[in-house]
Structure formats: C-alpha cells, structure tokens
PDB file of N, CA and C in Angstrom:
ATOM      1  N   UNK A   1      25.862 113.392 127.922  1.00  0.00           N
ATOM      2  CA  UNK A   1      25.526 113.296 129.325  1.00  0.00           C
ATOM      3  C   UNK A   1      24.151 113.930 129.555  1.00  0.00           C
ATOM      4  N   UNK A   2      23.306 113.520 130.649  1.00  0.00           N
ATOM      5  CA  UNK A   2      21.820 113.776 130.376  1.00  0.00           C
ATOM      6  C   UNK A   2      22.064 115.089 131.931  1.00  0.00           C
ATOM      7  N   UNK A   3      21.281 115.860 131.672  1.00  0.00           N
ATOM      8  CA  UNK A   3      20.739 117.143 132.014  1.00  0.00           C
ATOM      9  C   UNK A   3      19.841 116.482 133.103  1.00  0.00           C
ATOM     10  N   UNK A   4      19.041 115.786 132.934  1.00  0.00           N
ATOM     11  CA  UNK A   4      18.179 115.963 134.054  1.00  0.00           C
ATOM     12  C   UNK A   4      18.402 115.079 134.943  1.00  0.00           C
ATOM     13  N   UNK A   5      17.954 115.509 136.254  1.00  0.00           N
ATOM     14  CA  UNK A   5      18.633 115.041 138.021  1.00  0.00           C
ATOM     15  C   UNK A   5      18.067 113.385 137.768  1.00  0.00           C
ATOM     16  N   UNK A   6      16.554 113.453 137.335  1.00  0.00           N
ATOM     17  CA  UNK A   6      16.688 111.733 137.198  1.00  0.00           C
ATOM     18  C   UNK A   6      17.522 110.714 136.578  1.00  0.00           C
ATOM     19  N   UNK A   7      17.485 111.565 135.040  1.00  0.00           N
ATOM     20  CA  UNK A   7      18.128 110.118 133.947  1.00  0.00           C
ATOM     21  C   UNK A   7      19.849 109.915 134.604  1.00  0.00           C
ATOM     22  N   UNK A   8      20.112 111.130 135.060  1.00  0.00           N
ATOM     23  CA  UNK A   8      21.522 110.504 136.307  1.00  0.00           C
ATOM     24  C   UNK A   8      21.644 109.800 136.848  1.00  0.00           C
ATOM     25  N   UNK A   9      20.640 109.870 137.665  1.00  0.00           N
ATOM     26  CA  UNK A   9      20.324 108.788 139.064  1.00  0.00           C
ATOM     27  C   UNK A   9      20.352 107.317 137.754  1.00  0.00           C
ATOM     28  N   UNK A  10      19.109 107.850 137.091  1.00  0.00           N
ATOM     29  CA  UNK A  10      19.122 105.933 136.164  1.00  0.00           C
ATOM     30  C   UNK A  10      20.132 105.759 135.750  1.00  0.00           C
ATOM     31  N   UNK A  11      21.389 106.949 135.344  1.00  0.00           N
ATOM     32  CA  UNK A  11      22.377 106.484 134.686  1.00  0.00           C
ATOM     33  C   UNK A  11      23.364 105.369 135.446  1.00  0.00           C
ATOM     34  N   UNK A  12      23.336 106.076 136.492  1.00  0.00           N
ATOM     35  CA  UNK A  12      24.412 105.681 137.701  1.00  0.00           C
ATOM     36  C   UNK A  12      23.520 104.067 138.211  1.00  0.00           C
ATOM     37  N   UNK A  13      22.517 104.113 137.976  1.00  0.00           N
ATOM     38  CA  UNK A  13      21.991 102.433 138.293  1.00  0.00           C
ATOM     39  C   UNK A  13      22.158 101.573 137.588  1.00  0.00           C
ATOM     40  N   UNK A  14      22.094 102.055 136.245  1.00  0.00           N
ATOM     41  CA  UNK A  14      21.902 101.328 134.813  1.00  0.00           C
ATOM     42  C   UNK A  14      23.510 100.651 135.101  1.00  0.00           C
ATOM     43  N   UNK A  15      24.230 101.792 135.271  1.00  0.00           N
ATOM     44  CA  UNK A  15      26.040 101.257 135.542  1.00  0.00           C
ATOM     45  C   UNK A  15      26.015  99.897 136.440  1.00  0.00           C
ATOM     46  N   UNK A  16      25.840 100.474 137.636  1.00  0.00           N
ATOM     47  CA  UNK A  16      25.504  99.257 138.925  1.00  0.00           C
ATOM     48  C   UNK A  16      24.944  98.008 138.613  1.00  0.00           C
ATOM     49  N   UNK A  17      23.852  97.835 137.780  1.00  0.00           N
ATOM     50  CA  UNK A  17      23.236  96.665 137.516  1.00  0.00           C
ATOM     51  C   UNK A  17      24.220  96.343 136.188  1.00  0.00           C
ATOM     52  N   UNK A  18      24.285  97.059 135.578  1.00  0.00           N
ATOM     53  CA  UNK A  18      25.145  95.880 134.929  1.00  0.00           C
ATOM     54  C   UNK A  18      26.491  95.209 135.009  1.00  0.00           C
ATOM     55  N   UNK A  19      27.338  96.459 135.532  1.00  0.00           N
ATOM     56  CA  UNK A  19      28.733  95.437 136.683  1.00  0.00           C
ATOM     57  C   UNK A  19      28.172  94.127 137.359  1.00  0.00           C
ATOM     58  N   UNK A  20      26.847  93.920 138.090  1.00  0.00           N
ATOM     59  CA  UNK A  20      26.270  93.046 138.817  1.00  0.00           C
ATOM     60  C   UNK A  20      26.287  91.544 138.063  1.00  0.00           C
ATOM     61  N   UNK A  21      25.463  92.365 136.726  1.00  0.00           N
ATOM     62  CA  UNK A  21      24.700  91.077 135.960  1.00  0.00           C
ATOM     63  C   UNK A  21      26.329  90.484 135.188  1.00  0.00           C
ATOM     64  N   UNK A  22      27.072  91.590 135.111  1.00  0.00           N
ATOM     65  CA  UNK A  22      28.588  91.147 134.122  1.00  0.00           C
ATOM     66  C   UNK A  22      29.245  89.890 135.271  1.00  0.00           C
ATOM     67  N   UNK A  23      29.201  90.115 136.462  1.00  0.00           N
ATOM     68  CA  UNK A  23      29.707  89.416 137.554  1.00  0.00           C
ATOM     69  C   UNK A  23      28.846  87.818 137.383  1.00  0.00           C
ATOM     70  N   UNK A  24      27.992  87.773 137.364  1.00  0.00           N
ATOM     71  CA  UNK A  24      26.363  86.461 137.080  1.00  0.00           C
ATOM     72  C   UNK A  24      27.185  86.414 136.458  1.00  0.00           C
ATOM     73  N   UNK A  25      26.984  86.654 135.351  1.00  0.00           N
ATOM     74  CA  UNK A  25      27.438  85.811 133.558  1.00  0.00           C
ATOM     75  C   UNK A  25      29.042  85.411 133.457  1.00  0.00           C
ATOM     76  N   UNK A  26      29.660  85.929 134.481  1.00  0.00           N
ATOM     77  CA  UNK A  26      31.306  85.571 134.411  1.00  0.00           C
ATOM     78  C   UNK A  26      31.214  84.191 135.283  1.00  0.00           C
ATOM     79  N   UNK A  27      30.679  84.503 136.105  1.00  0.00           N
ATOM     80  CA  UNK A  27      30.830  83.453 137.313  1.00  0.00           C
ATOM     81  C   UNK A  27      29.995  82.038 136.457  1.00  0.00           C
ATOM     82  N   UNK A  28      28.701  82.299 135.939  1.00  0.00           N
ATOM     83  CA  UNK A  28      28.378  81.236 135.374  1.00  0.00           C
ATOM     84  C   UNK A  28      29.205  80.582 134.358  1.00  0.00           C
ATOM     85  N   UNK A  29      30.052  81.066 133.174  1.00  0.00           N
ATOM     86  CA  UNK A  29      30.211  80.824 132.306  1.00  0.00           C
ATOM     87  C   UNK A  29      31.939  79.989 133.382  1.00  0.00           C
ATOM     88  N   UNK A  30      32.206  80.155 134.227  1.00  0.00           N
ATOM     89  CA  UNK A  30      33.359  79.902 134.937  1.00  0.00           C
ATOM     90  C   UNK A  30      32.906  78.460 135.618  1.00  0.00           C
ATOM     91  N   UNK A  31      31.570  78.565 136.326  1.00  0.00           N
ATOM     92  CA  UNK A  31      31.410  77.225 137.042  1.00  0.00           C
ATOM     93  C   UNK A  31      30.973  76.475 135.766  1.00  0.00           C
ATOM     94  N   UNK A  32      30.469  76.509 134.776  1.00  0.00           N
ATOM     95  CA  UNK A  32      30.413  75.287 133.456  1.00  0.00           C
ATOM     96  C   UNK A  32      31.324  74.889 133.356  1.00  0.00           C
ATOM     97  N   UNK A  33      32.155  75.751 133.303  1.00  0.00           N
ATOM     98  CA  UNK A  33      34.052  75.135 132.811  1.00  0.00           C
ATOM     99  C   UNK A  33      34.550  74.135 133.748  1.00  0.00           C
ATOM    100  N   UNK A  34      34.148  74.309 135.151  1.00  0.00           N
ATOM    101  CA  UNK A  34      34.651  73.894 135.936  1.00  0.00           C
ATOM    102  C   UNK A  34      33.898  72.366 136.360  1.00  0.00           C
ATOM    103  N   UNK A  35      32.809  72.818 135.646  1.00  0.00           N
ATOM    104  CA  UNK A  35      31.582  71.498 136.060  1.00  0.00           C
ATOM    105  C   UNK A  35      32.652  69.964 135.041  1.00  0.00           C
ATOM    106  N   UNK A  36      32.850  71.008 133.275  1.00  0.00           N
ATOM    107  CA  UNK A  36      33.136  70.013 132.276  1.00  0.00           C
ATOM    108  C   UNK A  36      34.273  69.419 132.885  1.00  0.00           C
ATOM    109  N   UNK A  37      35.193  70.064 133.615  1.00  0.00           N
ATOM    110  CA  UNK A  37      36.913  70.118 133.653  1.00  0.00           C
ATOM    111  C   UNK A  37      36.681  68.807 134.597  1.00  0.00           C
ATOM    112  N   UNK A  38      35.454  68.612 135.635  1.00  0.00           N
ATOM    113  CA  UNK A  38      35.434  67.886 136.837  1.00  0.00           C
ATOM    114  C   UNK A  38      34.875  66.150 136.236  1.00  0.00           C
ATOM    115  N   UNK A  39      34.380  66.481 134.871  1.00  0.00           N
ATOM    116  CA  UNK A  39      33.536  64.887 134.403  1.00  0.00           C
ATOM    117  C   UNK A  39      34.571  64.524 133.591  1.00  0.00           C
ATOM    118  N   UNK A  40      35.587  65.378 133.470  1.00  0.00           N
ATOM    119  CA  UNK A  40      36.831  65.033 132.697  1.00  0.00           C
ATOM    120  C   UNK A  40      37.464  63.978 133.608  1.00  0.00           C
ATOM    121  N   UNK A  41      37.896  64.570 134.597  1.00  0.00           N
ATOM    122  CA  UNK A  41      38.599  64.247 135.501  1.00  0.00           C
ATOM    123  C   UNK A  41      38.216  63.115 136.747  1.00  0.00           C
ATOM    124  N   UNK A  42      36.743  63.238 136.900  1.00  0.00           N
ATOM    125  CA  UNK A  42      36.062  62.281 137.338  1.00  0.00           C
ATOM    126  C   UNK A  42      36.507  63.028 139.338  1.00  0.00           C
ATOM    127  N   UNK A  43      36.787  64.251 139.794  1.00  0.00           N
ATOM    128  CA  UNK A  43      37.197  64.591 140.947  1.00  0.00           C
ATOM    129  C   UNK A  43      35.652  65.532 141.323  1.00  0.00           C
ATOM    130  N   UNK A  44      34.720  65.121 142.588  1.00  0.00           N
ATOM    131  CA  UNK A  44      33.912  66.181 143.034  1.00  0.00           C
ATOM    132  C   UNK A  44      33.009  66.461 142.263  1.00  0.00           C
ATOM    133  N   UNK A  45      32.730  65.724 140.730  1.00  0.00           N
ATOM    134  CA  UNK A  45      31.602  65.440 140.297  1.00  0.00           C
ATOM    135  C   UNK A  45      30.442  66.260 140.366  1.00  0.00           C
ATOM    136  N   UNK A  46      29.821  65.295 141.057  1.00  0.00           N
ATOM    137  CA  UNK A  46      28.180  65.835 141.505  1.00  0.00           C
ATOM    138  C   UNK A  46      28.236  67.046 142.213  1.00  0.00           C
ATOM    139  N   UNK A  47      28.706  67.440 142.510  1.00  0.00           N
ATOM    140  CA  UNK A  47      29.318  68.560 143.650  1.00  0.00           C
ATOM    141  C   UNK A  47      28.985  69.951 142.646  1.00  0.00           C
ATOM    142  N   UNK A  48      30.173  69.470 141.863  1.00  0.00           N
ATOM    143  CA  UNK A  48      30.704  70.665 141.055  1.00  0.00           C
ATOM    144  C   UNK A  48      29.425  70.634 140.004  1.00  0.00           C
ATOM    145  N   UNK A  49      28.776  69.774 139.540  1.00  0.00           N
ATOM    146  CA  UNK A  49      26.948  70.453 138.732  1.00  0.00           C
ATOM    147  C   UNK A  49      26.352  70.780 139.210  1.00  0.00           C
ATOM    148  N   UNK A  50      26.033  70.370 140.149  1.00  0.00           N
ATOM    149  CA  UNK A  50      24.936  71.108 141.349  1.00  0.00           C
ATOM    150  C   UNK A  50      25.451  72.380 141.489  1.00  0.00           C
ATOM    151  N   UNK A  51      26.503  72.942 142.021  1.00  0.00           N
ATOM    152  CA  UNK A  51      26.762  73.802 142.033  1.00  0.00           C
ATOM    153  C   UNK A  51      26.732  74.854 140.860  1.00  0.00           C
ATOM    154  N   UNK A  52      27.050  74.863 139.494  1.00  0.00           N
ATOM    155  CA  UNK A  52      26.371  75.431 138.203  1.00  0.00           C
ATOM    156  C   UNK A  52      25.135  75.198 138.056  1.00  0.00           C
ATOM    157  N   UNK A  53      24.716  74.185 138.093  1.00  0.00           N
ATOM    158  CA  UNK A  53      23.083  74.516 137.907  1.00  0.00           C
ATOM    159  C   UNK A  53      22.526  75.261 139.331  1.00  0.00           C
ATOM    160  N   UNK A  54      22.664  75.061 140.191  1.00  0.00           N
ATOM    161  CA  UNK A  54      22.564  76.334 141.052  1.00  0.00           C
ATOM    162  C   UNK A  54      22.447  77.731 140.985  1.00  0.00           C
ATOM    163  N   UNK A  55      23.987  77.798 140.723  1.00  0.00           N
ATOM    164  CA  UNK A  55      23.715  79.341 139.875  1.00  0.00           C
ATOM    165  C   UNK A  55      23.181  79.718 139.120  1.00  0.00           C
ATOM    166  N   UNK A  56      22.883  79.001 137.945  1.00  0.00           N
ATOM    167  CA  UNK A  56      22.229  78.914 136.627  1.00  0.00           C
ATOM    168  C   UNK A  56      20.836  79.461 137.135  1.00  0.00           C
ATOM    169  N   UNK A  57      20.179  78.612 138.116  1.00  0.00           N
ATOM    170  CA  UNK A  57      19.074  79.012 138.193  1.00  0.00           C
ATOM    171  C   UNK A  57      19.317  80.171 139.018  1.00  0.00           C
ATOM    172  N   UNK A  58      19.944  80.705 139.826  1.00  0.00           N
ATOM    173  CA  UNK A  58      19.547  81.952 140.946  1.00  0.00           C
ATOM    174  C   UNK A  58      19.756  82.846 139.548  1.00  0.00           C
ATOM    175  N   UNK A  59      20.438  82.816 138.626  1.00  0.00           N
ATOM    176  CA  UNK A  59      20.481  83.917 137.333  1.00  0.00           C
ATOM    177  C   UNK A  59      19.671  84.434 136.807  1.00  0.00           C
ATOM    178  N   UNK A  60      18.641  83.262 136.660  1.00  0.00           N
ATOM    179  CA  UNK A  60      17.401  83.024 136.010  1.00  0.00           C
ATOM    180  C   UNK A  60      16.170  83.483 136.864  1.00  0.00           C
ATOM    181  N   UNK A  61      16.515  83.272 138.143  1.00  0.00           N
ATOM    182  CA  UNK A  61      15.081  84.110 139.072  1.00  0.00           C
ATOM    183  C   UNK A  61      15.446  85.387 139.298  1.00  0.00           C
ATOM    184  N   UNK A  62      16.833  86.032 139.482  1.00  0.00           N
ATOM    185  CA  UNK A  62      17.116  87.171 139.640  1.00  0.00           C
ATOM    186  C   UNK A  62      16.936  88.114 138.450  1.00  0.00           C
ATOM    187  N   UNK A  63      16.380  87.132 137.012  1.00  0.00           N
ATOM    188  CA  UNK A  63      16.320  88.368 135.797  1.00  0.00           C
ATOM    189  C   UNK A  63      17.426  88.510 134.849  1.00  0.00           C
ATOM    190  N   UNK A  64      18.883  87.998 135.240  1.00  0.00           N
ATOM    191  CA  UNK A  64      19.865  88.315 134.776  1.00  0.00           C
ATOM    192  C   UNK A  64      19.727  87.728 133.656  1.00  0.00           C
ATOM    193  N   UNK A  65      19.295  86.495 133.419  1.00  0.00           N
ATOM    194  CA  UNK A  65      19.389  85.092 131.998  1.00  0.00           C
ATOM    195  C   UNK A  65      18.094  85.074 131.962  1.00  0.00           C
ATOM    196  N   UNK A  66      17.004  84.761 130.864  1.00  0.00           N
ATOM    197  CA  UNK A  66      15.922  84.179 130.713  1.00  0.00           C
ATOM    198  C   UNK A  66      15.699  83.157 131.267  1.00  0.00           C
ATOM    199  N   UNK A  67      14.886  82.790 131.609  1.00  0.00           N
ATOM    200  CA  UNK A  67      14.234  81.595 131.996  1.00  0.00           C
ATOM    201  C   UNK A  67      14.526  80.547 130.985  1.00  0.00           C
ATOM    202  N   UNK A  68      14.498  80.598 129.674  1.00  0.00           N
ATOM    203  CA  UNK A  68      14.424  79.580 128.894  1.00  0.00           C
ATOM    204  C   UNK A  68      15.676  79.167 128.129  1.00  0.00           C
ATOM    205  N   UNK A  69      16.581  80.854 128.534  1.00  0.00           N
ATOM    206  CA  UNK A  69      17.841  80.408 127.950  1.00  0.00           C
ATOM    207  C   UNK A  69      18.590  79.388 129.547  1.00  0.00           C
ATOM    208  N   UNK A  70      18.207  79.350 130.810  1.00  0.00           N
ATOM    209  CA  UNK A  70      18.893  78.981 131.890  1.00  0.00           C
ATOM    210  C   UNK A  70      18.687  77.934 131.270  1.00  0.00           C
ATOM    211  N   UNK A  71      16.990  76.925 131.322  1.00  0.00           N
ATOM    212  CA  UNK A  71      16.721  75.871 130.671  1.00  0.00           C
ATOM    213  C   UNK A  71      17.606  74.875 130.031  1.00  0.00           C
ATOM    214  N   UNK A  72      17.936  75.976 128.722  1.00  0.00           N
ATOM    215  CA  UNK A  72      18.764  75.773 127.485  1.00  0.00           C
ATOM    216  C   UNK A  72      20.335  75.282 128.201  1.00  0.00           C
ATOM    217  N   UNK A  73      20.942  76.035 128.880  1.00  0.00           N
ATOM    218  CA  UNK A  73      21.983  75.762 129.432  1.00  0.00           C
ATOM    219  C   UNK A  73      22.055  74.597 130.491  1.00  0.00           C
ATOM    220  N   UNK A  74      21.347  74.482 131.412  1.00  0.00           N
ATOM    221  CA  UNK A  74      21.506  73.536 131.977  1.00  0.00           C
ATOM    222  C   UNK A  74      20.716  72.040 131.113  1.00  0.00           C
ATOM    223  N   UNK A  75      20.522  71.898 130.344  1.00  0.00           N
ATOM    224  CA  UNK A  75      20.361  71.139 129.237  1.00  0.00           C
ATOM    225  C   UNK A  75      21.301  70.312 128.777  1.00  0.00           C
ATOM    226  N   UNK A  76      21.733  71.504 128.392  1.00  0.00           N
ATOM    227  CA  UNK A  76      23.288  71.311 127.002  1.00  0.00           C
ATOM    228  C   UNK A  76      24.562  70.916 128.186  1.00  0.00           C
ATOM    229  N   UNK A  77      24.603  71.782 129.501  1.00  0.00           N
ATOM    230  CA  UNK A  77      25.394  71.330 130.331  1.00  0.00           C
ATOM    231  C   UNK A  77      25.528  69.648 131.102  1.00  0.00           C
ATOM    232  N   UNK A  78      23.978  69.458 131.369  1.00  0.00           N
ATOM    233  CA  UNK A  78      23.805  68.094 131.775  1.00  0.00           C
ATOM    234  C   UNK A  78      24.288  67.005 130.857  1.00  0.00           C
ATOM    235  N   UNK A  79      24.151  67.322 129.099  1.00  0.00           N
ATOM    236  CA  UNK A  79      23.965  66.087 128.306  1.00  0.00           C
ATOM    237  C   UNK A  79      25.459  66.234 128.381  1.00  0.00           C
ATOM    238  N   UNK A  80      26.331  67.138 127.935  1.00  0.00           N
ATOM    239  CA  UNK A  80      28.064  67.520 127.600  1.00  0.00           C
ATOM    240  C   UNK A  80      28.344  66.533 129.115  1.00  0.00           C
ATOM    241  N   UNK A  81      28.030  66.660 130.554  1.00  0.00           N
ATOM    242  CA  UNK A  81      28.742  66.347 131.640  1.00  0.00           C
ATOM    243  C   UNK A  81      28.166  64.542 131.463  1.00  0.00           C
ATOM    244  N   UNK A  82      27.177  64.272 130.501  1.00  0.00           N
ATOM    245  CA  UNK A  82      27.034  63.025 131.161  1.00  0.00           C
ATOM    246  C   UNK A  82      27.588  62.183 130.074  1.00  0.00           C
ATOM    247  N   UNK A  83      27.901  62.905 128.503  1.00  0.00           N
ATOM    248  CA  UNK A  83      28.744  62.315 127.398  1.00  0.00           C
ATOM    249  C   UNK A  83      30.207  61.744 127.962  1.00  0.00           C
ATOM    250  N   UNK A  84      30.753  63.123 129.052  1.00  0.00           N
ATOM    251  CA  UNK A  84      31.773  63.393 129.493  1.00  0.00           C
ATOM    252  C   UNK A  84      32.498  62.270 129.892  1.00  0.00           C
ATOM    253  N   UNK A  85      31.715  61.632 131.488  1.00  0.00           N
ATOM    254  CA  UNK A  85      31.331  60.931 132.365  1.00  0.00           C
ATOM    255  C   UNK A  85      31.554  59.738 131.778  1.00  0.00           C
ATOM    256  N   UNK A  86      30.909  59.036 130.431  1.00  0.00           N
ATOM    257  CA  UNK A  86      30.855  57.854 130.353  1.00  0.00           C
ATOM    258  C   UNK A  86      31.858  57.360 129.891  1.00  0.00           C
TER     259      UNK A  86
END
C-alpha cells in the first residue's frame, strides 16, 4: 500500500477507471453476441449492428479500445454478420 497522499488518490482512480473500462469491454463483447445471434435469426437486424458498432466506436474515442483494434472489430463483425445473413 503506497504511503503517499497522492499515489492513493491515483490508486483509488486507477480502481474507478478500470471498473468503467471492465463495464465498455463487457457490454461490447455482449452487443457482438447479440448483433451475431440477430443475422442468425434474421429478427431487428440492422438495428442490432448499428447498435455494436456504435459502441464499438464510443470505446474507441473514449480511450478504452484502440482505434485500430475498434477498426479490427467492427471489420471481422461486419464480414461474420454478412456471411451470417446470406
């Protein structure tokens, strides 16, 4: 445990931001599932990608995901939903 009044304070943020970013990365990895489950099923579709790539990107401007890994994902997500689809 750190001694000094700052690295506390950072400790106690360092905590906060990453509960935050754990919340991003759950929720994303939840609306993919839900995007694939929907081109399965052919119900709400377009709806339900937009909505993951949505998030995908607010992940990606907020810092949480790289920029190039969001890219990467909504990529691999688009080609999987449109294999899905056909």
């Amino acid at each position: 445990m750190a001694n000094i009044k700052s690295q506390i304070k950072r400790n106690r943020q360092t905590e906060k931001q990453r509960s935050r970013n754990r919340m991003v990365r759950t929720e994303l990895r939840t609306r993919t599932k839900a995007a694939l489950a929907a081109a399965e099923n052919g119900t709400d579709r377009d709806q339900v990608l937009l909505l993951a790539m949505r998030r995908i990107d607010t992940a990606a401007a907020k810092g949480v995901i790289h920029a190039n890994t969001a890219a990467r994902q909504k990529s691999r997500l688009q080609k999987r939903f449109d294999a899905q689809s056909v």
